[in-house]
PDB file of N, CA and C in Angstrom:
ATOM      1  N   UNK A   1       0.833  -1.179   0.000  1.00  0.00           N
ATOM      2  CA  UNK A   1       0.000   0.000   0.000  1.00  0.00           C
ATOM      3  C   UNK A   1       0.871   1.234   0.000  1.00  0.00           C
ATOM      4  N   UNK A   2       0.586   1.992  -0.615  1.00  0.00           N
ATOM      5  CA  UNK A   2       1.280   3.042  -1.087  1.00  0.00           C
ATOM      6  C   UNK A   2       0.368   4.494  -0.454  1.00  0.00           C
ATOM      7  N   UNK A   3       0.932   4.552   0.712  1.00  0.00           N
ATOM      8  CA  UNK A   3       0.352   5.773   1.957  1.00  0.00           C
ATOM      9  C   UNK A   3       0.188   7.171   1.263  1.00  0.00           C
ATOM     10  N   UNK A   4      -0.363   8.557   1.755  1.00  0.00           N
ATOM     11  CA  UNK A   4       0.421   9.483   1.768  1.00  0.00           C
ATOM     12  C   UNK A   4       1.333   9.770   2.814  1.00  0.00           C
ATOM     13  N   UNK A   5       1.769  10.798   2.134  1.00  0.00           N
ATOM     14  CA  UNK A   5       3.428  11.336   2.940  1.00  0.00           C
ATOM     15  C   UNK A   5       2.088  11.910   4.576  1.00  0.00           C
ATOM     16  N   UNK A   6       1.232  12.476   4.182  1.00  0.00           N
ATOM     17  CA  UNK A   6       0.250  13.083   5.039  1.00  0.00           C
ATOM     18  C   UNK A   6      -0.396  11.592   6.492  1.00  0.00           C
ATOM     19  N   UNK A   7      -0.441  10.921   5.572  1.00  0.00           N
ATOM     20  CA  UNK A   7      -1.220   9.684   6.647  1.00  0.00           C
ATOM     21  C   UNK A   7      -0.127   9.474   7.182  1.00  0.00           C
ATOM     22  N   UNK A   8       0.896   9.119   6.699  1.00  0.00           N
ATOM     23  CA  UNK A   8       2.349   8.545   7.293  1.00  0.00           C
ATOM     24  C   UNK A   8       2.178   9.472   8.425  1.00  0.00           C
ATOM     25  N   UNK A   9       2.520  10.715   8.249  1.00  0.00           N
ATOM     26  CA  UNK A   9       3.042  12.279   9.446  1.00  0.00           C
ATOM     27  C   UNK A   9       2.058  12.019  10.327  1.00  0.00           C
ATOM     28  N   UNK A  10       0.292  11.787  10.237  1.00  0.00           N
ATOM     29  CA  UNK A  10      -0.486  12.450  11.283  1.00  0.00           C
ATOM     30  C   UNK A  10      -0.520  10.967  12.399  1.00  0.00           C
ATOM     31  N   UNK A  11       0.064   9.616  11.834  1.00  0.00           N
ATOM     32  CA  UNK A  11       0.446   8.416  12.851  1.00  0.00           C
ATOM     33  C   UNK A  11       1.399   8.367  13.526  1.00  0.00           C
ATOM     34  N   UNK A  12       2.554   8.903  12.843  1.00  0.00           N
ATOM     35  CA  UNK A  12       3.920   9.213  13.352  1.00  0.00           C
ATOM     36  C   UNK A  12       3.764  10.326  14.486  1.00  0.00           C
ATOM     37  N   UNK A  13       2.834  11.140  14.055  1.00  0.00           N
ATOM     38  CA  UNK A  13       2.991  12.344  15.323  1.00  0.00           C
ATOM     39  C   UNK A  13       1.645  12.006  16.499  1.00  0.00           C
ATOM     40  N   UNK A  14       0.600  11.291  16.099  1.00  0.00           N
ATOM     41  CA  UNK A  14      -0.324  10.746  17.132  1.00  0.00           C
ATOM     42  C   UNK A  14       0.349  10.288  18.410  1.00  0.00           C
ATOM     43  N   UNK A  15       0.244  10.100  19.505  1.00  0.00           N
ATOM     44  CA  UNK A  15       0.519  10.083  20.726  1.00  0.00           C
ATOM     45  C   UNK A  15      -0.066   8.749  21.081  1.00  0.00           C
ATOM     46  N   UNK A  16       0.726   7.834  21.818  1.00  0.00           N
ATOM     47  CA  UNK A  16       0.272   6.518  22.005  1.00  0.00           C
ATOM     48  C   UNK A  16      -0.807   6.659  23.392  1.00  0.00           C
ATOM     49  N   UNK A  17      -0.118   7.647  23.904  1.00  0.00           N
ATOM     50  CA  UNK A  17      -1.065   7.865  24.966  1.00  0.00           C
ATOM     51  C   UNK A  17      -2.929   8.508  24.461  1.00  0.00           C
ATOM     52  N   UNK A  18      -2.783   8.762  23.475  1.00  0.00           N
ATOM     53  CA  UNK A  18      -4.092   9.113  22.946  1.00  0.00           C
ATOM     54  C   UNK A  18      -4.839   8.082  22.636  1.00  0.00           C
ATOM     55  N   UNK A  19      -4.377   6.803  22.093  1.00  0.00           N
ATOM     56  CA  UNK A  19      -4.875   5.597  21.506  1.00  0.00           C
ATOM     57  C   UNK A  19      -4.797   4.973  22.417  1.00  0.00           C
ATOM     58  N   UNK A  20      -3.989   4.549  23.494  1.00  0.00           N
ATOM     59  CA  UNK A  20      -3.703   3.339  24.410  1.00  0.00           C
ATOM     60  C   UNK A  20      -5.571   3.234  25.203  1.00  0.00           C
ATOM     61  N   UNK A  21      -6.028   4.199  25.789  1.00  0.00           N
ATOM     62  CA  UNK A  21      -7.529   3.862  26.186  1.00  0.00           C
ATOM     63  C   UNK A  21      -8.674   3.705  25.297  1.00  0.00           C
ATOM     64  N   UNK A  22      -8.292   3.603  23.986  1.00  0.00           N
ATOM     65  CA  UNK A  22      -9.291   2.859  23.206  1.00  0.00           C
ATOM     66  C   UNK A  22      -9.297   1.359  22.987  1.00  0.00           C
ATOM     67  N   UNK A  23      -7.712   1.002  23.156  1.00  0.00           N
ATOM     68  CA  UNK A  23      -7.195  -0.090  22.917  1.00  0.00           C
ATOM     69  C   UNK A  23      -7.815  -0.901  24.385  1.00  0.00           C
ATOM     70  N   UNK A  24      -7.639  -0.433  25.359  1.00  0.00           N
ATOM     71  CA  UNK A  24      -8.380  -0.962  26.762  1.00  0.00           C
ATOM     72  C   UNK A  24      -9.505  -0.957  26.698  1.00  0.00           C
ATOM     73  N   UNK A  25     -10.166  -0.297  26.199  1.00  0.00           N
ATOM     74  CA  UNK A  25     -11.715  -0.264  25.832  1.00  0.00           C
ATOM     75  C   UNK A  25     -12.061  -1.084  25.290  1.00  0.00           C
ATOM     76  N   UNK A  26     -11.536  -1.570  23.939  1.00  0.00           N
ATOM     77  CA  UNK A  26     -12.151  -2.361  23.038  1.00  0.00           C
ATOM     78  C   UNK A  26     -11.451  -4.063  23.639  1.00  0.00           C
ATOM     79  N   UNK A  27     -10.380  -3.897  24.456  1.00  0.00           N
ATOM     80  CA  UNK A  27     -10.586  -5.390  24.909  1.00  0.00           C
ATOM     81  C   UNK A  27     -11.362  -5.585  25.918  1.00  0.00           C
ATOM     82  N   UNK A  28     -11.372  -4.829  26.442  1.00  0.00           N
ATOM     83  CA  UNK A  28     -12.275  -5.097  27.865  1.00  0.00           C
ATOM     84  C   UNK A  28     -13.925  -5.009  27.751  1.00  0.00           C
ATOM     85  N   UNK A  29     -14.545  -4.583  26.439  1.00  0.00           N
ATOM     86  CA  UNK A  29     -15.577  -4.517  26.418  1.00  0.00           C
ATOM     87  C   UNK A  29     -15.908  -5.982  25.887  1.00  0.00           C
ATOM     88  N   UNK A  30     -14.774  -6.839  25.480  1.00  0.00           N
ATOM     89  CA  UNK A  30     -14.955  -8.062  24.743  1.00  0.00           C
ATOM     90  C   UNK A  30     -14.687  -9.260  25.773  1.00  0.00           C
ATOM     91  N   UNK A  31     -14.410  -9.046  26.586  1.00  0.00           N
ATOM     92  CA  UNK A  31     -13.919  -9.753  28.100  1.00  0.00           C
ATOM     93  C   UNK A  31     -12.576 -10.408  28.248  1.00  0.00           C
ATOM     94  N   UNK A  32     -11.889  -9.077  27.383  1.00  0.00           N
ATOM     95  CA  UNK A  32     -10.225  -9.375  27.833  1.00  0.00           C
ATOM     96  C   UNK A  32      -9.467  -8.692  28.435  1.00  0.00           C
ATOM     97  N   UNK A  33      -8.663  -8.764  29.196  1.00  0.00           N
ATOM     98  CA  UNK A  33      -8.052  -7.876  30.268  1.00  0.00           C
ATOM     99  C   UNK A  33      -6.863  -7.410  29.864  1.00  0.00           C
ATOM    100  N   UNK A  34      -6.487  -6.096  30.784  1.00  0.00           N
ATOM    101  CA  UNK A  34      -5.539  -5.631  30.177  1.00  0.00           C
ATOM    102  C   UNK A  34      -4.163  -5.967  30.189  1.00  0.00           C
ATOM    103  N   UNK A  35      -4.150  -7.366  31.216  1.00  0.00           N
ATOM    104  CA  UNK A  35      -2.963  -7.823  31.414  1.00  0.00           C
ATOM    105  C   UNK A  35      -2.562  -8.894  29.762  1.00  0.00           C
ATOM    106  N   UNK A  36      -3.587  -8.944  29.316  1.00  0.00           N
ATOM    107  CA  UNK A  36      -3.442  -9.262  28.103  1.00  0.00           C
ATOM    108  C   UNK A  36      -3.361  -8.422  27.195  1.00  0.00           C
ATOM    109  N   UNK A  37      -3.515  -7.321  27.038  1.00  0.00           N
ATOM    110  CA  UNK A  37      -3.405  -6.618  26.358  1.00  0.00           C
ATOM    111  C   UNK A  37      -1.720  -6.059  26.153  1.00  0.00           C
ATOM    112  N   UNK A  38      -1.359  -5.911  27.925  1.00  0.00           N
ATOM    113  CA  UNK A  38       0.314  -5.502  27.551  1.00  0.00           C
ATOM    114  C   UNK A  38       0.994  -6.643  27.396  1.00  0.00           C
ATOM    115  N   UNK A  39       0.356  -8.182  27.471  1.00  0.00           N
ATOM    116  CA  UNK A  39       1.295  -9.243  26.945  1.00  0.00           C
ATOM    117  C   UNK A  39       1.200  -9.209  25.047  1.00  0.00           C
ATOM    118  N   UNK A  40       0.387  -8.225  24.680  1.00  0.00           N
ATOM    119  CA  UNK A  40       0.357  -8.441  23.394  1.00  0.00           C
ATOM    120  C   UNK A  40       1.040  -7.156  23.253  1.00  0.00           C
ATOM    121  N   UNK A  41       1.354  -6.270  23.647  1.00  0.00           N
ATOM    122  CA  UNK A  41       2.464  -5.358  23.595  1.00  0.00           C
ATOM    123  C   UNK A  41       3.332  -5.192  24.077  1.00  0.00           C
ATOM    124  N   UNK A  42       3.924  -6.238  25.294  1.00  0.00           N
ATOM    125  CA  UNK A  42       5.101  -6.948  25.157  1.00  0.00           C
ATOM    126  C   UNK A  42       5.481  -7.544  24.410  1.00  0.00           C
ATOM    127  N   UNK A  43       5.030  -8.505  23.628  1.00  0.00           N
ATOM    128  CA  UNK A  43       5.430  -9.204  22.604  1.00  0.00           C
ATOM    129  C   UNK A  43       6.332  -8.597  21.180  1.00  0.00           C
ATOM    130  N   UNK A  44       5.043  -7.483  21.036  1.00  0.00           N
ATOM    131  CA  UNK A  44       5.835  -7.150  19.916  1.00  0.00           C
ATOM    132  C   UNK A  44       6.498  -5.853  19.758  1.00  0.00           C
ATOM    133  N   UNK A  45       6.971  -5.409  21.116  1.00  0.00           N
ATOM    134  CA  UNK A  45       7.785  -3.900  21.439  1.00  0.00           C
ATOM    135  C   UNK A  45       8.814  -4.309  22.522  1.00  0.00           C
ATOM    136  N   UNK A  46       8.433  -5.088  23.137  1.00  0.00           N
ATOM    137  CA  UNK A  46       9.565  -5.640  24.228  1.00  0.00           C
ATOM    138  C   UNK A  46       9.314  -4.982  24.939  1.00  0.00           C
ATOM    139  N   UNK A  47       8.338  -4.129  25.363  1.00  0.00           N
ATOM    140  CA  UNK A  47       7.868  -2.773  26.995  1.00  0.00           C
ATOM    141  C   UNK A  47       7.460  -3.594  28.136  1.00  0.00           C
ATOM    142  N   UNK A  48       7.785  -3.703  28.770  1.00  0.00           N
ATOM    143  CA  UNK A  48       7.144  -4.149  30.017  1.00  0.00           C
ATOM    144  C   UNK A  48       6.445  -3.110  30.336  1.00  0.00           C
ATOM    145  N   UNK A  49       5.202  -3.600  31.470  1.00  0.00           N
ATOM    146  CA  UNK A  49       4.052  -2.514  31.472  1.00  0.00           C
ATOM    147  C   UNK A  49       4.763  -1.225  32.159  1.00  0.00           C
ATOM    148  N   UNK A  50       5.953  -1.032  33.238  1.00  0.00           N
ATOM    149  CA  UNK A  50       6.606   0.234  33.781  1.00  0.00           C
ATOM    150  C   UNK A  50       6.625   0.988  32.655  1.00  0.00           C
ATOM    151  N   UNK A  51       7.302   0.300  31.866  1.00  0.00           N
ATOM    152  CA  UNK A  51       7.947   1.030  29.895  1.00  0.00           C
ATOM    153  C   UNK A  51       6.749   1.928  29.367  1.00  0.00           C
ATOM    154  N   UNK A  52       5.502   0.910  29.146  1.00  0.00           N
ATOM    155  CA  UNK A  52       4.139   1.788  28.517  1.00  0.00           C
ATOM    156  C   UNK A  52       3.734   2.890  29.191  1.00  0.00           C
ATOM    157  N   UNK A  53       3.515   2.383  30.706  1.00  0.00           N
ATOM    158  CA  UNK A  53       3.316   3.675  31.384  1.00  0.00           C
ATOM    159  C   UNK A  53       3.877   4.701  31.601  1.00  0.00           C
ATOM    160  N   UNK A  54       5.000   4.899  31.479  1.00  0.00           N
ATOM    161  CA  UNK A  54       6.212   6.049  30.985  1.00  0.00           C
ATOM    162  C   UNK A  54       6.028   6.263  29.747  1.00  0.00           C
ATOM    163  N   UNK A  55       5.624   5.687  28.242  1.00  0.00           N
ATOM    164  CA  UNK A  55       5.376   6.163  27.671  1.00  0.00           C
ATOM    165  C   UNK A  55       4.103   6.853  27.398  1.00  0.00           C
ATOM    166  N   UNK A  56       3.283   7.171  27.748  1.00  0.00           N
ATOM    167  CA  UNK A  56       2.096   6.741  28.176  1.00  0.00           C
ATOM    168  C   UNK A  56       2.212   8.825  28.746  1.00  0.00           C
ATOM    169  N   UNK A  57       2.776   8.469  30.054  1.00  0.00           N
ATOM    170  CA  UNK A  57       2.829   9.331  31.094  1.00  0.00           C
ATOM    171  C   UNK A  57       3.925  10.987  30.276  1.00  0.00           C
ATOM    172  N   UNK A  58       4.873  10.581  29.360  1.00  0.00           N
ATOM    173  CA  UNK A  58       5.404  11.328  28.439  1.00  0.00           C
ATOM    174  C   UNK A  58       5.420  11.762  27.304  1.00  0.00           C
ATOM    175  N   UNK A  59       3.695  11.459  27.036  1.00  0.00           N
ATOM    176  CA  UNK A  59       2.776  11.267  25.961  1.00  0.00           C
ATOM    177  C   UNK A  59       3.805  11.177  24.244  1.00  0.00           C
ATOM    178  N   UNK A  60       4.750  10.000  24.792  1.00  0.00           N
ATOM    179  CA  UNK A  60       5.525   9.848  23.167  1.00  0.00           C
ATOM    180  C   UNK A  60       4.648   9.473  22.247  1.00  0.00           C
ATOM    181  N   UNK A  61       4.787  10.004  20.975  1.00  0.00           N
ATOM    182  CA  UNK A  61       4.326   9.857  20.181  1.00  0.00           C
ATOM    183  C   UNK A  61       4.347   8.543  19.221  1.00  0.00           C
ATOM    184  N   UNK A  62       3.649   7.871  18.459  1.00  0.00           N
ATOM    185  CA  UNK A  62       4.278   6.521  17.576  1.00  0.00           C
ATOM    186  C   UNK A  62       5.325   6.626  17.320  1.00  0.00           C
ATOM    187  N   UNK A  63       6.241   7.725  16.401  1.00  0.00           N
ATOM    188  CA  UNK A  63       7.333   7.446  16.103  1.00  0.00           C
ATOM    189  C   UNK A  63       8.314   7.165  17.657  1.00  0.00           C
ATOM    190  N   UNK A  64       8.259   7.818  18.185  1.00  0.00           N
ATOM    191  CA  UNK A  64       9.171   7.793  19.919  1.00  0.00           C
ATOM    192  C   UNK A  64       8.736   6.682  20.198  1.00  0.00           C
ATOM    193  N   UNK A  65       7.352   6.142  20.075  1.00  0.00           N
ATOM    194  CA  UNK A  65       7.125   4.841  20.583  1.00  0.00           C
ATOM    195  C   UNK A  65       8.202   3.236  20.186  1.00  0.00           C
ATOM    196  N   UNK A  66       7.294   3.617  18.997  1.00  0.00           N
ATOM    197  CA  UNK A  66       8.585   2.645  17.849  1.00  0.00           C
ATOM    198  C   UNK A  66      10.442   2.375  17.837  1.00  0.00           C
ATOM    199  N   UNK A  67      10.554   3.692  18.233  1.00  0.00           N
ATOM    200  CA  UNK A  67      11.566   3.729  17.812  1.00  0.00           C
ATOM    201  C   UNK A  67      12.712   3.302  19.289  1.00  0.00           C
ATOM    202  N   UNK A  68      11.858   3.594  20.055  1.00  0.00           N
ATOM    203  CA  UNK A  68      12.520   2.900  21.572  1.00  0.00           C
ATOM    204  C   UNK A  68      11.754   1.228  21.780  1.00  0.00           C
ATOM    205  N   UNK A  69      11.912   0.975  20.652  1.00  0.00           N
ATOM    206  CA  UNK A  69      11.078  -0.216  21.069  1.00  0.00           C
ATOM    207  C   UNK A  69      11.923  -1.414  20.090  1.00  0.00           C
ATOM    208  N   UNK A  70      11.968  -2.559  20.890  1.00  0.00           N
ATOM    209  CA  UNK A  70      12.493  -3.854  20.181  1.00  0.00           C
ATOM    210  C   UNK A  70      11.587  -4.400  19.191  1.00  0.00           C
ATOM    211  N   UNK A  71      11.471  -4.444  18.095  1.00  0.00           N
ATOM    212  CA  UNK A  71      10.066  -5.375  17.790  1.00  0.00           C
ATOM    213  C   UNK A  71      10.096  -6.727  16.954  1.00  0.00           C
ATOM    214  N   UNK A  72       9.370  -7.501  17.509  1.00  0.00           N
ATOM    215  CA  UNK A  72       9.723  -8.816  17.715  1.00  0.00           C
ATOM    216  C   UNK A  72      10.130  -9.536  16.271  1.00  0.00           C
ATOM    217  N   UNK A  73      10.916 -10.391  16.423  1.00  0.00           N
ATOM    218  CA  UNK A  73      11.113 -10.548  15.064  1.00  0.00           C
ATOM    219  C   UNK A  73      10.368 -11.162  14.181  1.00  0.00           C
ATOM    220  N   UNK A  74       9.069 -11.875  14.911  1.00  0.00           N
ATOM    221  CA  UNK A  74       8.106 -12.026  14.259  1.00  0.00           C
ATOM    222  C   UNK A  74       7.124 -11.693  13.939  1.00  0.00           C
ATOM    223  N   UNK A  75       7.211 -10.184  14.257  1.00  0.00           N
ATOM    224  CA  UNK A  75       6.313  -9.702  13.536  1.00  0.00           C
ATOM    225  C   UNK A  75       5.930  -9.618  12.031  1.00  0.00           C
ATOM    226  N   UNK A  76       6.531  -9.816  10.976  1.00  0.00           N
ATOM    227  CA  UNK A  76       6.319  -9.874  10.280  1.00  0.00           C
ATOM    228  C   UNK A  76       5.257 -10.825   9.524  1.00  0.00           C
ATOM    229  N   UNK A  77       5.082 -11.644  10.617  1.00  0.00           N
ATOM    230  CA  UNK A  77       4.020 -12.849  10.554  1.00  0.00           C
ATOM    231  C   UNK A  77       2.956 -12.261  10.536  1.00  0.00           C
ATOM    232  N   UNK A  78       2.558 -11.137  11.046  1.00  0.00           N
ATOM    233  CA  UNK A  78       1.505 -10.204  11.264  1.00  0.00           C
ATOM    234  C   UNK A  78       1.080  -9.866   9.726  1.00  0.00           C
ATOM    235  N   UNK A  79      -0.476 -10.621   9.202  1.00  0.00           N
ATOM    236  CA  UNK A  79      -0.825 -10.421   8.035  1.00  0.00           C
ATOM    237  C   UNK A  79      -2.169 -10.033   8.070  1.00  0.00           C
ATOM    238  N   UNK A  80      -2.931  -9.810   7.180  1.00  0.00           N
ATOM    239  CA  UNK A  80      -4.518  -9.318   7.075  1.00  0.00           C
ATOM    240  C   UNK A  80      -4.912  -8.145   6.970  1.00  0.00           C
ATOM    241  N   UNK A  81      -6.406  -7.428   6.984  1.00  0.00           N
ATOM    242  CA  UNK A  81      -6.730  -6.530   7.026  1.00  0.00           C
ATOM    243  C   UNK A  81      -6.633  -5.892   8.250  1.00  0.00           C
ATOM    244  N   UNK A  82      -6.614  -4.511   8.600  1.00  0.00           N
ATOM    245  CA  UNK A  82      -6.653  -3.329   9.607  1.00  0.00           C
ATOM    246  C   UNK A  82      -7.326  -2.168   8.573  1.00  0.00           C
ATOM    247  N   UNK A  83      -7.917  -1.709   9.353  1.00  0.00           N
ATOM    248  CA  UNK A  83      -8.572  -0.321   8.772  1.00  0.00           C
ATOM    249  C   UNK A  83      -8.752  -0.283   7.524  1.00  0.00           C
ATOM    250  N   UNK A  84      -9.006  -1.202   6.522  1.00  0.00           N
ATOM    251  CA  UNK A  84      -9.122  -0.820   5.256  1.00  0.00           C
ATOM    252  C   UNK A  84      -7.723  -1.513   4.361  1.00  0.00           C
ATOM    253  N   UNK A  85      -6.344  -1.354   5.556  1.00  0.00           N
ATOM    254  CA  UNK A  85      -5.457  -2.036   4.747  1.00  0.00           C
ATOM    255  C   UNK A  85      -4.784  -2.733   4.618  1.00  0.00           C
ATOM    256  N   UNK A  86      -4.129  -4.044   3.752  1.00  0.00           N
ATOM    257  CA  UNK A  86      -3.744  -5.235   4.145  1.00  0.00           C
ATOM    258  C   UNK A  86      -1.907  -4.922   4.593  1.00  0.00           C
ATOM    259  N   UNK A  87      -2.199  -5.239   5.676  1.00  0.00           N
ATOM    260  CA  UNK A  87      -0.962  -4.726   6.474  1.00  0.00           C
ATOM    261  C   UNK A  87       0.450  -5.615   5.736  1.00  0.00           C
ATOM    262  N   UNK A  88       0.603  -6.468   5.488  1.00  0.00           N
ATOM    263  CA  UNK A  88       1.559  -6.976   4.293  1.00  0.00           C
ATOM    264  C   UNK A  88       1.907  -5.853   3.028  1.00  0.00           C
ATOM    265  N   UNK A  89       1.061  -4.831   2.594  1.00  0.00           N
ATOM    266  CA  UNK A  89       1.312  -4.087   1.153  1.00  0.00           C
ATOM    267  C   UNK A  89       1.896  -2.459   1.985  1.00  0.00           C
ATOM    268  N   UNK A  90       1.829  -2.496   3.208  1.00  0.00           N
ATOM    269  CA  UNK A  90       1.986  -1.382   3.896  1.00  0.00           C
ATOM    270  C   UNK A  90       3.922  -0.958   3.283  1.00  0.00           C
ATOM    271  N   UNK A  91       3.766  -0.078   3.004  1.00  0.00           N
ATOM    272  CA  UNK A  91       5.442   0.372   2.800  1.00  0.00           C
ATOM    273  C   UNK A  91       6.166   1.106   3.478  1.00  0.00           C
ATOM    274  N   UNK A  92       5.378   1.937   4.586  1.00  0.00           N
ATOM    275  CA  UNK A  92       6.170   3.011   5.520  1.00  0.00           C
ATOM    276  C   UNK A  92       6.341   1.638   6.857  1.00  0.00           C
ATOM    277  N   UNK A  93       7.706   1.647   7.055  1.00  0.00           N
ATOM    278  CA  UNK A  93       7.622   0.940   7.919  1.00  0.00           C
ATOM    279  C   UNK A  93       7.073   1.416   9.693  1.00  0.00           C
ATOM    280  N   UNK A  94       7.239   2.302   9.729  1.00  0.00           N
ATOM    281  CA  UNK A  94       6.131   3.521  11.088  1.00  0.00           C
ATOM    282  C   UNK A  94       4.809   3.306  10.867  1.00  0.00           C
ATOM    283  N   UNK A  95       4.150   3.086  10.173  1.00  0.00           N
ATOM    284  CA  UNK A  95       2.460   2.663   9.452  1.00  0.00           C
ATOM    285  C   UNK A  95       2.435   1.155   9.717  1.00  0.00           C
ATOM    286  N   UNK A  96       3.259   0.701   9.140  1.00  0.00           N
ATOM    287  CA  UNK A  96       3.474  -1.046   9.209  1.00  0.00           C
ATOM    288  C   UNK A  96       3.479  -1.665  10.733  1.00  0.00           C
ATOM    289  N   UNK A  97       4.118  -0.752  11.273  1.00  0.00           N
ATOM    290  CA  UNK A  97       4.349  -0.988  12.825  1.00  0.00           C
ATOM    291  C   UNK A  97       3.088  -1.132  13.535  1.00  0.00           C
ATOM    292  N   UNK A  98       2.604   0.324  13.735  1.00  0.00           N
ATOM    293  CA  UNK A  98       1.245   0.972  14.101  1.00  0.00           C
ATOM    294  C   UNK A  98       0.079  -0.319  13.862  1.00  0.00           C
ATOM    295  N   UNK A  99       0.183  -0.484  12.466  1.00  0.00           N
ATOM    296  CA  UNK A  99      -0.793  -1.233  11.835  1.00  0.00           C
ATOM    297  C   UNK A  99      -0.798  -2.917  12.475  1.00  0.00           C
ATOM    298  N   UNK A 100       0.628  -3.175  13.189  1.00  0.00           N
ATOM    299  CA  UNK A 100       0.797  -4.380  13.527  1.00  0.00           C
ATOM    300  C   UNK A 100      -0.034  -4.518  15.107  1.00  0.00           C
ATOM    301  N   UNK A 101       0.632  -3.322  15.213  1.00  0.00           N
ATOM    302  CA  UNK A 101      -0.308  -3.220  16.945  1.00  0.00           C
ATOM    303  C   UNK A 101      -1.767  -3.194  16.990  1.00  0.00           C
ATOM    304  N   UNK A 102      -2.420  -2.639  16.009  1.00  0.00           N
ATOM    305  CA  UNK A 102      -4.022  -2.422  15.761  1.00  0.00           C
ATOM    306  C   UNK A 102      -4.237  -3.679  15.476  1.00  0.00           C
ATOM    307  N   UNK A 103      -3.479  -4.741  14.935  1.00  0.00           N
ATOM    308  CA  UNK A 103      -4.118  -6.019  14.422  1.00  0.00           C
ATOM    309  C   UNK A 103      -4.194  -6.871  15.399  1.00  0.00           C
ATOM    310  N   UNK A 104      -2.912  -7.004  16.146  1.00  0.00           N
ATOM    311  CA  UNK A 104      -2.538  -7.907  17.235  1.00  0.00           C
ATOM    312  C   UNK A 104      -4.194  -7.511  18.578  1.00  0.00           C
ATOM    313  N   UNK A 105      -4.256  -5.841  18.726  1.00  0.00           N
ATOM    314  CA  UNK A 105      -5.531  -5.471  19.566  1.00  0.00           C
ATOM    315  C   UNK A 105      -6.586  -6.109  19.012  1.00  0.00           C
ATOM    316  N   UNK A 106      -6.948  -6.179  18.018  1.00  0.00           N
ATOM    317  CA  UNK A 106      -8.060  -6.306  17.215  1.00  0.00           C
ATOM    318  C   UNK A 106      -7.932  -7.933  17.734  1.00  0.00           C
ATOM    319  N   UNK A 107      -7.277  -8.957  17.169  1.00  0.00           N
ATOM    320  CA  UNK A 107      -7.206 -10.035  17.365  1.00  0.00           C
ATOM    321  C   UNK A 107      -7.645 -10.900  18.900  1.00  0.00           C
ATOM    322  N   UNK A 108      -7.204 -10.126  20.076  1.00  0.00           N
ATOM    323  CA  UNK A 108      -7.510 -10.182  21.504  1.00  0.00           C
ATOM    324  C   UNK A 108      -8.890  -9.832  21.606  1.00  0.00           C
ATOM    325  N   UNK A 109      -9.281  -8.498  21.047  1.00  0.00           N
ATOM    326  CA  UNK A 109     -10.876  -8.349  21.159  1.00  0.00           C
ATOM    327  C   UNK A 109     -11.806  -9.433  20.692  1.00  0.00           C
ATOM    328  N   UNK A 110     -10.965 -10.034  19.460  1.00  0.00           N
ATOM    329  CA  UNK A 110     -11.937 -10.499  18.897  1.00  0.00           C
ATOM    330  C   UNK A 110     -11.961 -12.405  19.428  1.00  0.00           C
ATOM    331  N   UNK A 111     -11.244 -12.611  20.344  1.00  0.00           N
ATOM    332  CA  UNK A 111     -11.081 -13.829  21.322  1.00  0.00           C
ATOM    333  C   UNK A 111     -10.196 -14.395  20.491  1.00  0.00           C
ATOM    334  N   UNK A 112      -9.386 -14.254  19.915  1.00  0.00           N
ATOM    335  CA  UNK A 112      -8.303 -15.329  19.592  1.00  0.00           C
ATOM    336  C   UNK A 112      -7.718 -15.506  20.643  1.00  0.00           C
ATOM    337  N   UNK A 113      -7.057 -16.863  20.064  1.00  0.00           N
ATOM    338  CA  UNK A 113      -6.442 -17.249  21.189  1.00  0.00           C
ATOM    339  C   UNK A 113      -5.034 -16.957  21.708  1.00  0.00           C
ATOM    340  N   UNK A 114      -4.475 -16.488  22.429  1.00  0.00           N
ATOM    341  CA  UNK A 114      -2.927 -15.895  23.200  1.00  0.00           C
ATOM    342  C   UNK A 114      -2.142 -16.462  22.044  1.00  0.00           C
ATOM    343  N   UNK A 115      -2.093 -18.064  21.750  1.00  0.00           N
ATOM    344  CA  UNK A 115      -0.986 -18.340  21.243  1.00  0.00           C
ATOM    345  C   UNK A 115      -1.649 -18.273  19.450  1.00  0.00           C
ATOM    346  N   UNK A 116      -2.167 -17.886  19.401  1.00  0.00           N
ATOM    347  CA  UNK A 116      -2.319 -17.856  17.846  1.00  0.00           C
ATOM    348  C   UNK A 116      -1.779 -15.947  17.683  1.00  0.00           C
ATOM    349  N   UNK A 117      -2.132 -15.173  18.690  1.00  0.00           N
ATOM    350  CA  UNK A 117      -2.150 -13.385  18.666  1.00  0.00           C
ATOM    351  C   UNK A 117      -0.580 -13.489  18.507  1.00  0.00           C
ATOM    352  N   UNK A 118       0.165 -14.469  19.335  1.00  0.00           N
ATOM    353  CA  UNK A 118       1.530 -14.160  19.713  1.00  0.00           C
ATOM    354  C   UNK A 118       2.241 -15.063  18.105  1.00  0.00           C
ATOM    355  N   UNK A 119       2.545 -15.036  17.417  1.00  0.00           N
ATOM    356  CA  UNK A 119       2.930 -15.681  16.547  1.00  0.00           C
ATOM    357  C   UNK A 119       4.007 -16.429  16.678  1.00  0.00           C
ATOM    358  N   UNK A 120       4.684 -17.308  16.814  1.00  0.00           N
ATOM    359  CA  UNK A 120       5.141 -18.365  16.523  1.00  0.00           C
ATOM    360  C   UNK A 120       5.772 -19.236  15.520  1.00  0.00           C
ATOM    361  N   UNK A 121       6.516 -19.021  14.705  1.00  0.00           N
ATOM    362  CA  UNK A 121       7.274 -19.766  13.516  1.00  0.00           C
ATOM    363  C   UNK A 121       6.761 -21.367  13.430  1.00  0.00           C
TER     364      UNK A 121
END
C-alpha cells in the first residue's frame, strides 16, 4: 500500500497515549483484560508494562514509541486486514508498525487465542 506522505506524518505524530484507552476499551468490552493486552504489547515492542506507562505518562508519540522499542522478530508474521489495509502491502515501515499493533488489539478483542495473537514460527 502506497500511503500518503500526510497519513504517514499524522500516525507518526499521534501520541500513544491518545490511543492506548481505546485499545483498553475495546478489549475489555470483549472480556479481555488488560494484562493481556500488555502481553500483546510486550510481545511485539519488548515494553514491560513500567515502559508503557512512561510512555504513556510522556505522551511519546508513535514514532518515539517505535523507535525505543524492540520489535519482535516475528512480527512480520503479522498479516490481514486493519482499517481498510492489508498490512503486508503497507510500505512506511512507522504505518506497518502501528498497523501491527491495531491487528494484534483487534485479534484479543476479537477472542483469539494468546498463542495464535503471539505468533510463533
Amino acid at each position: 500500500m502506497k500511503s500518503t506522505g500526510d497519513h504517514d506524518e499524522r500516525i507518526a505524530n499521534m501520541t500513544f497515549a491518545s490511543v492506548y484507552p481505546h485499545y483498553v476499551a475495546k478489549v475489555e468490552k470483549k472480556g479481555r483484560t488488560v494484562e493481556e493486552l500488555q502481553q500483546v504489547i510486550s510481545w511485539l515492542t519488548g515494553f514491560k508494562a513500567n515502559d508503557v506507562q512512561r510512555l504513556i505518562k510522556n505522551e511519546a508519540t508513535f514514532e518515539q514509541f517505535f523507535a525505543a522499542a524492540t520489535l519482535n522478530p516475528n512480527a512480520s508474521l503479522i498479516t490481514g486486514s486493519i482499517c481498510g489495509y492489508r498490512i503486508e502491502e503497507i510500505e512506511t515501515p512507522l504505518t506497518k508498525q502501528v498497523r501491527y499493533l491495531d491487528k494484534l488489539v483487534d485479534e484479543l478483542a476479537k477472542g483469539r487465542k494468546m498463542e495464535k495473537i503471539l505468533r510463533s514460527p
